[in-house]
PDB file of N, CA and C in Angstrom:
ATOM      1  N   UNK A   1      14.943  13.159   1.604  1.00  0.00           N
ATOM      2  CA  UNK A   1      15.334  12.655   0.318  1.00  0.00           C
ATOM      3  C   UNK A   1      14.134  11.937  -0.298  1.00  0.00           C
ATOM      4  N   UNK A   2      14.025  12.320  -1.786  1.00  0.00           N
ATOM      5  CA  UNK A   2      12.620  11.864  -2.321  1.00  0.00           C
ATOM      6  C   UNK A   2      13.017  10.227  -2.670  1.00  0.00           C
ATOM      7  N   UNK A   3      12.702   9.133  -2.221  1.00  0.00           N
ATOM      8  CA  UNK A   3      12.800   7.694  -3.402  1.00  0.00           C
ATOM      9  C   UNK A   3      11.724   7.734  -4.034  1.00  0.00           C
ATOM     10  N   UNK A   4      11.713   6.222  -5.163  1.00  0.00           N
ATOM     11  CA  UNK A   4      10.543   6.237  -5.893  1.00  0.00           C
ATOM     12  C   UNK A   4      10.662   4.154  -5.357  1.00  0.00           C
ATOM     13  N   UNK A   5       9.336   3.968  -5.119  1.00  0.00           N
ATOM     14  CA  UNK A   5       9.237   2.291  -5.117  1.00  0.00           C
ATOM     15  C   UNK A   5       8.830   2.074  -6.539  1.00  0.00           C
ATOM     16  N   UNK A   6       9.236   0.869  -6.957  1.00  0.00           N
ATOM     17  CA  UNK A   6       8.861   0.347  -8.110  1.00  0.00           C
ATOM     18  C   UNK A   6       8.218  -0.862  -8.130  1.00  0.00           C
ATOM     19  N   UNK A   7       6.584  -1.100  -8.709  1.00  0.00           N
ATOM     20  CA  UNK A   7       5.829  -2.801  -8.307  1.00  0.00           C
ATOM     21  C   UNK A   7       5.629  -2.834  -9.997  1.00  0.00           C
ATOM     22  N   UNK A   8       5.354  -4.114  -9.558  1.00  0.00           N
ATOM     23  CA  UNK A   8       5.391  -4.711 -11.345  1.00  0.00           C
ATOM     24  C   UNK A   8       3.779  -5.616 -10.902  1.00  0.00           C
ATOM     25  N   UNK A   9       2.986  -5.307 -12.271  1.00  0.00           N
ATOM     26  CA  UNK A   9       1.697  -6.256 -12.005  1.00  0.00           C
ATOM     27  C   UNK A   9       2.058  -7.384 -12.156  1.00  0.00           C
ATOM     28  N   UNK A  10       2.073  -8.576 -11.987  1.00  0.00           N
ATOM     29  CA  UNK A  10       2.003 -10.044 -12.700  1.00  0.00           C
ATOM     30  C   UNK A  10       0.806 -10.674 -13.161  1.00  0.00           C
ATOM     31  N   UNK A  11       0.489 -12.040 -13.917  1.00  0.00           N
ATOM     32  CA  UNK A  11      -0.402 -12.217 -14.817  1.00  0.00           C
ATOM     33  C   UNK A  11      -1.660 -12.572 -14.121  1.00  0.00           C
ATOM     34  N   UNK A  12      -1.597 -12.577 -12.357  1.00  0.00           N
ATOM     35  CA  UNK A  12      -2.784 -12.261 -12.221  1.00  0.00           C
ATOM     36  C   UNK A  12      -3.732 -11.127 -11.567  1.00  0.00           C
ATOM     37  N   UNK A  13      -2.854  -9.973 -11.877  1.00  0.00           N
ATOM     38  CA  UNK A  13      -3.287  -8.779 -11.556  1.00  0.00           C
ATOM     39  C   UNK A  13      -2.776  -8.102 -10.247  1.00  0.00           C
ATOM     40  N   UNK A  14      -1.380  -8.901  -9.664  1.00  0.00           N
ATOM     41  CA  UNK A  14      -1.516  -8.625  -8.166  1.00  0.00           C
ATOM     42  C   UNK A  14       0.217  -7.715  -8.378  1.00  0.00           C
ATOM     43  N   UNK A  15       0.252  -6.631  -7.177  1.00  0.00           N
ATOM     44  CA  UNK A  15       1.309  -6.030  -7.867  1.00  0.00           C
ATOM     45  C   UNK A  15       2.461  -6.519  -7.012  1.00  0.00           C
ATOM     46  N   UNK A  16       4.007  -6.250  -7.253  1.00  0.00           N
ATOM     47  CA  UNK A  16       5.369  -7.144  -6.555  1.00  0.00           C
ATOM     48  C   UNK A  16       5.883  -5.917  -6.504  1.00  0.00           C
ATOM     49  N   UNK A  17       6.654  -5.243  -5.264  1.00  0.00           N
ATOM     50  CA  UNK A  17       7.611  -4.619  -5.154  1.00  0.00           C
ATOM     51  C   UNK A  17       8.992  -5.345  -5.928  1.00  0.00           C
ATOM     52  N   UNK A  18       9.474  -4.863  -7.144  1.00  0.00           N
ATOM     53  CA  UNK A  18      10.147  -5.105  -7.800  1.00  0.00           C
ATOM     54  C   UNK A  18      11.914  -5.235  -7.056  1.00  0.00           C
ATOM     55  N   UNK A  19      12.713  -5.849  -7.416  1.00  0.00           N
ATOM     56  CA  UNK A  19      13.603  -6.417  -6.255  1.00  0.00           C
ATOM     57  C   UNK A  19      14.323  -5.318  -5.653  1.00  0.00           C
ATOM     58  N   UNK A  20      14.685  -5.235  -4.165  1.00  0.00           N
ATOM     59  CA  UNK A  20      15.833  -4.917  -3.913  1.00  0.00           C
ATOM     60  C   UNK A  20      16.672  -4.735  -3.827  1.00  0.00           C
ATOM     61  N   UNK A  21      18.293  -3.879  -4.310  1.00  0.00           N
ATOM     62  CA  UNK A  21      18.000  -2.510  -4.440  1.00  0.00           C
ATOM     63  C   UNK A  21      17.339  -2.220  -5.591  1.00  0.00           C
ATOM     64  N   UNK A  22      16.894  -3.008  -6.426  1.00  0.00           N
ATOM     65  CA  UNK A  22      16.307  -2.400  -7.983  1.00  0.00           C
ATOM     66  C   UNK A  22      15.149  -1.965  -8.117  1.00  0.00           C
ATOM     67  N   UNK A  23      14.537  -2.273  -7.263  1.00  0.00           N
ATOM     68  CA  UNK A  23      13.148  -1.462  -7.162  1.00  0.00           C
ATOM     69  C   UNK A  23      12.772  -0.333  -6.281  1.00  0.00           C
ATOM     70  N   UNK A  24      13.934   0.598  -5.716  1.00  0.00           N
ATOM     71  CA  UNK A  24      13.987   1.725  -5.383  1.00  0.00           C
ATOM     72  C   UNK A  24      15.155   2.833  -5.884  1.00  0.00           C
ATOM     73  N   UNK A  25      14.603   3.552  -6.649  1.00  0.00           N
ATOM     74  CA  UNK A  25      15.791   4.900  -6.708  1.00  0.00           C
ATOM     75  C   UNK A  25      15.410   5.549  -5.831  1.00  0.00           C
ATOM     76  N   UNK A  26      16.646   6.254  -5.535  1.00  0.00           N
ATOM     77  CA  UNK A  26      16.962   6.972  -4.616  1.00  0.00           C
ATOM     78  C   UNK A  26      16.982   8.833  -5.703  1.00  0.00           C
ATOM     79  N   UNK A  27      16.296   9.914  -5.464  1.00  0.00           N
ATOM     80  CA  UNK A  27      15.978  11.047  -6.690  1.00  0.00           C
ATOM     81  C   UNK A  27      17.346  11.584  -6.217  1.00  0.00           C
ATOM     82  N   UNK A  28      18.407  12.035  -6.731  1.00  0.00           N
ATOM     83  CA  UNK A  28      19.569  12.835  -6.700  1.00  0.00           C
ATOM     84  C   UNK A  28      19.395  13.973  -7.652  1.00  0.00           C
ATOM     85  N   UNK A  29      18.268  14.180  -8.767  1.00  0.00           N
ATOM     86  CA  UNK A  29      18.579  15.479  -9.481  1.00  0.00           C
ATOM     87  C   UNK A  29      18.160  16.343  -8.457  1.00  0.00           C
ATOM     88  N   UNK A  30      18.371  17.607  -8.414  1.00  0.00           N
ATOM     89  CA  UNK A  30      18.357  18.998  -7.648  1.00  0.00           C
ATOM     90  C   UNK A  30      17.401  19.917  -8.299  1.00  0.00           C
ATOM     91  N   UNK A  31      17.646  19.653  -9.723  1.00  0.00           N
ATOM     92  CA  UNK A  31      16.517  20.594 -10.470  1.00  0.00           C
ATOM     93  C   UNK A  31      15.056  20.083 -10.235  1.00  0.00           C
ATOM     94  N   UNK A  32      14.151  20.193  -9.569  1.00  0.00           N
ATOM     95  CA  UNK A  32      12.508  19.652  -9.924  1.00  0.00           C
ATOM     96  C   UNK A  32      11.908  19.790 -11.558  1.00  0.00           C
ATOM     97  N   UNK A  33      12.115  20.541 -12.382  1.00  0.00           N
ATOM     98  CA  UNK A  33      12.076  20.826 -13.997  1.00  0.00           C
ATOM     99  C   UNK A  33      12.685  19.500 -14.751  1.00  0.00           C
ATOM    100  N   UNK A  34      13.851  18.829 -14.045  1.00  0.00           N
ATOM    101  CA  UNK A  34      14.118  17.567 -14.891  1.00  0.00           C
ATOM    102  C   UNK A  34      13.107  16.413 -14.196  1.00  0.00           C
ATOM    103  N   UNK A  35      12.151  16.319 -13.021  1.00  0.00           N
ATOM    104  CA  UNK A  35      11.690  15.332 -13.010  1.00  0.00           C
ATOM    105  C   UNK A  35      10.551  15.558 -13.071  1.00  0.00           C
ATOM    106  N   UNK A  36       9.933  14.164 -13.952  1.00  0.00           N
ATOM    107  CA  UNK A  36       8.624  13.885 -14.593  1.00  0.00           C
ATOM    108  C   UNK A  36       8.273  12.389 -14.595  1.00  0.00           C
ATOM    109  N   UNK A  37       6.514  12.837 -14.732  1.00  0.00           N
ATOM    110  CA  UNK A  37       6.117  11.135 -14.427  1.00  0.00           C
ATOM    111  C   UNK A  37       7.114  10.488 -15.641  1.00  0.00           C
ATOM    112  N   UNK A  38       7.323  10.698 -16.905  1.00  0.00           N
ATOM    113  CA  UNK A  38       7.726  10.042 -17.727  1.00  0.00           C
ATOM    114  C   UNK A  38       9.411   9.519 -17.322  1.00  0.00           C
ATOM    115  N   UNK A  39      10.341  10.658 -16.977  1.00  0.00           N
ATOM    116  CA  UNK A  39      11.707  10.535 -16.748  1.00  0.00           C
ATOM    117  C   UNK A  39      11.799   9.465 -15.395  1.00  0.00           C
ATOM    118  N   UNK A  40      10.756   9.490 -14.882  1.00  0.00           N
ATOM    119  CA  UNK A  40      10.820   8.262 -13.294  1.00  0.00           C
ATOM    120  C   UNK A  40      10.285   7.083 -14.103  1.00  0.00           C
ATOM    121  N   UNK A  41       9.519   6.829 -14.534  1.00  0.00           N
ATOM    122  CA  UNK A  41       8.973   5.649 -15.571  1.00  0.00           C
ATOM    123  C   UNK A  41      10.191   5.226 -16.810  1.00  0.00           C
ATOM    124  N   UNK A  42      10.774   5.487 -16.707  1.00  0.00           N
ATOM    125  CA  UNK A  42      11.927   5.478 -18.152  1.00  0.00           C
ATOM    126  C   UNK A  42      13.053   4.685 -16.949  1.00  0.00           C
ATOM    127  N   UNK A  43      13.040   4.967 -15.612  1.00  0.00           N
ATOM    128  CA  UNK A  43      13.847   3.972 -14.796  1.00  0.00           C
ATOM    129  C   UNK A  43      13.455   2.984 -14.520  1.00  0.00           C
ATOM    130  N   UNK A  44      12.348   2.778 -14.361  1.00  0.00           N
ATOM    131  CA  UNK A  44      11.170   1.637 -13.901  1.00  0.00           C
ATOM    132  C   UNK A  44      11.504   0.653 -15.219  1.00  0.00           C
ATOM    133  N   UNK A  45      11.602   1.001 -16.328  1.00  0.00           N
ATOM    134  CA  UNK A  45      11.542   0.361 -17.218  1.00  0.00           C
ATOM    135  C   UNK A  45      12.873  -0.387 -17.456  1.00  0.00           C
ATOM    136  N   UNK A  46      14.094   0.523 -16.825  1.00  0.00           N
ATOM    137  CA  UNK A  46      15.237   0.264 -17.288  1.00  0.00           C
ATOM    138  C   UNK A  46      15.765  -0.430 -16.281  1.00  0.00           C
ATOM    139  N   UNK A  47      14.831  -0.983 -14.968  1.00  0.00           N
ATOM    140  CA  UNK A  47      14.628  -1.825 -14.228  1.00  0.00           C
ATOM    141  C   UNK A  47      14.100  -2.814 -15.040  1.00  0.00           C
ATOM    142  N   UNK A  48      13.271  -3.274 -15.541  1.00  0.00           N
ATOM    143  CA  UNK A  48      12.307  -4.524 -15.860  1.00  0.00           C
ATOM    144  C   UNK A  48      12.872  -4.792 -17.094  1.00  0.00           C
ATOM    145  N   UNK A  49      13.036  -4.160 -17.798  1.00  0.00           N
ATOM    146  CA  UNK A  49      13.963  -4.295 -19.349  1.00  0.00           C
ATOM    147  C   UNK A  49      12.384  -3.963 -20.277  1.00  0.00           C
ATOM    148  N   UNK A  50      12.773  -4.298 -21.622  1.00  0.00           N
ATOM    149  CA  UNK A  50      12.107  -3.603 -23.002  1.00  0.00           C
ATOM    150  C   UNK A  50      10.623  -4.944 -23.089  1.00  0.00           C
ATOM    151  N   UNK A  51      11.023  -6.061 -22.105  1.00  0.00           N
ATOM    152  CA  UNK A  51       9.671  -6.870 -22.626  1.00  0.00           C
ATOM    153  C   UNK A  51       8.511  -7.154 -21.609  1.00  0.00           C
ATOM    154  N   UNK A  52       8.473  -6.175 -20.602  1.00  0.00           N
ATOM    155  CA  UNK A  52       7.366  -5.946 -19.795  1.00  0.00           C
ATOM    156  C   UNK A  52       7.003  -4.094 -20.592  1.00  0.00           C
ATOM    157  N   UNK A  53       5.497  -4.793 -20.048  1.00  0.00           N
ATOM    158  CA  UNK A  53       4.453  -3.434 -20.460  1.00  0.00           C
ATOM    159  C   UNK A  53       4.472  -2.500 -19.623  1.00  0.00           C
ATOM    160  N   UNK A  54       4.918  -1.680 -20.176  1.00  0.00           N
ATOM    161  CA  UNK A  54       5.043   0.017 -19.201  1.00  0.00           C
ATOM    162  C   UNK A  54       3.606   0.300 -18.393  1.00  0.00           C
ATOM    163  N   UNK A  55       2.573  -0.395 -18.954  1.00  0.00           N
ATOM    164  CA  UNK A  55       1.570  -0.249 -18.273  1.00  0.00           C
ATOM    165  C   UNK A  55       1.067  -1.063 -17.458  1.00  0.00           C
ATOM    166  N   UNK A  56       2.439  -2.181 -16.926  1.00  0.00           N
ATOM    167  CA  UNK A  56       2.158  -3.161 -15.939  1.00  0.00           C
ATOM    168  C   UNK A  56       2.916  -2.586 -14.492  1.00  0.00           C
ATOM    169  N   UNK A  57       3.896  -1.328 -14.527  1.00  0.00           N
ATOM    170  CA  UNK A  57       4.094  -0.635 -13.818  1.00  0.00           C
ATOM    171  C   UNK A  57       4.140   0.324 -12.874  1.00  0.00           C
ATOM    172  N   UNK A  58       3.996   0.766 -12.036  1.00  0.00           N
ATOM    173  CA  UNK A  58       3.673   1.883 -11.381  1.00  0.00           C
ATOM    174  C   UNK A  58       4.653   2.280 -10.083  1.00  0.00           C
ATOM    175  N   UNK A  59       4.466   3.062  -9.844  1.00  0.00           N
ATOM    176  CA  UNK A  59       5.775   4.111  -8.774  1.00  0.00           C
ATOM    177  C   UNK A  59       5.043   4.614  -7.321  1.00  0.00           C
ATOM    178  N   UNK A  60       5.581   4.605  -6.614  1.00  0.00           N
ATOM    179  CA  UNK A  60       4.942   5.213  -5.430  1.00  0.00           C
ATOM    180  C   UNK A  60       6.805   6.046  -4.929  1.00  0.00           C
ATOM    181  N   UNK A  61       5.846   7.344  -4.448  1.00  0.00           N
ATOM    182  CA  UNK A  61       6.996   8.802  -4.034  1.00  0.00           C
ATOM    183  C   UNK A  61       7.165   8.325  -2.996  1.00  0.00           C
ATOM    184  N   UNK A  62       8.108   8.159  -2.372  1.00  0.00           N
ATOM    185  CA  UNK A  62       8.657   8.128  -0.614  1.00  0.00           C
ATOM    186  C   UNK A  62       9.242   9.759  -0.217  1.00  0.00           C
ATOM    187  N   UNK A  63       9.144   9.648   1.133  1.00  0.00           N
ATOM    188  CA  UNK A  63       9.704  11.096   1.550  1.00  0.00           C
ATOM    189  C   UNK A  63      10.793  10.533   2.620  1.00  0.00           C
ATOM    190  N   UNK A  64      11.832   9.956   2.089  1.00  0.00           N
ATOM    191  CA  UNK A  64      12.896   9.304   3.474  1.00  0.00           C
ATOM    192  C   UNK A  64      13.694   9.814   4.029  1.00  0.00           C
ATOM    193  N   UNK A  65      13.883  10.351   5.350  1.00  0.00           N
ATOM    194  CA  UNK A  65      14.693  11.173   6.264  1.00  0.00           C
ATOM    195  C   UNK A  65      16.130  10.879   6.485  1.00  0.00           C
ATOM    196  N   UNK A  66      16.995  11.961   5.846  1.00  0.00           N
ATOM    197  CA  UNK A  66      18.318  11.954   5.970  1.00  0.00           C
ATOM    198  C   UNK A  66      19.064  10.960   6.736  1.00  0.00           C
ATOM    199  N   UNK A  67      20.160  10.171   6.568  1.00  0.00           N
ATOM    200  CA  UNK A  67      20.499   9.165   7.851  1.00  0.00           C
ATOM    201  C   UNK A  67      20.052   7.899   7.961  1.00  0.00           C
ATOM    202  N   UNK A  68      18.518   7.753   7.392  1.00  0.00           N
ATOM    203  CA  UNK A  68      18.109   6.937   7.652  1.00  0.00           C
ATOM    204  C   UNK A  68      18.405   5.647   6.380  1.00  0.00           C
ATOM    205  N   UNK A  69      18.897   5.895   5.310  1.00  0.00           N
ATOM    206  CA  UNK A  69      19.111   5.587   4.314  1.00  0.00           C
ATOM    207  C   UNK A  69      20.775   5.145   4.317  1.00  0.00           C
TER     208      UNK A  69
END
């Protein structure tokens, strides 16, 4: 199962795994055609809300084994 981690920079450049469970989705679409850097970033955001900078964000792919989750 693919997750995505979510870190947020803060104001002095250092990055935060954004909270638990909110800073990991878990990918459930099936189609690969609906996911994109933008459509995974559009969650990240809808994590942090509208007044952090999309470009204080970033994602890292997990590959997490069935069960283990």
């Amino acid at each position: 199962m693919v997750t995505y981690e979510f870190y947020l920079k803060d104001d002095i450049k250092e990055f935060h795994l954004l909270g638990i469970p909110l800073g990991i989705l878990y990918e459930r679409r099936k189609d690969p055609v609906r996911i994109s850097y933008q459509s995974i970033m559009n969650w990240g955001k809808l994590i942090v809300g509208d007044y952090v900078d999309i470009n204080n964000i970033y994602f890292i792919e997990l590959e997490v084994q069935e069960g283990l989750t």
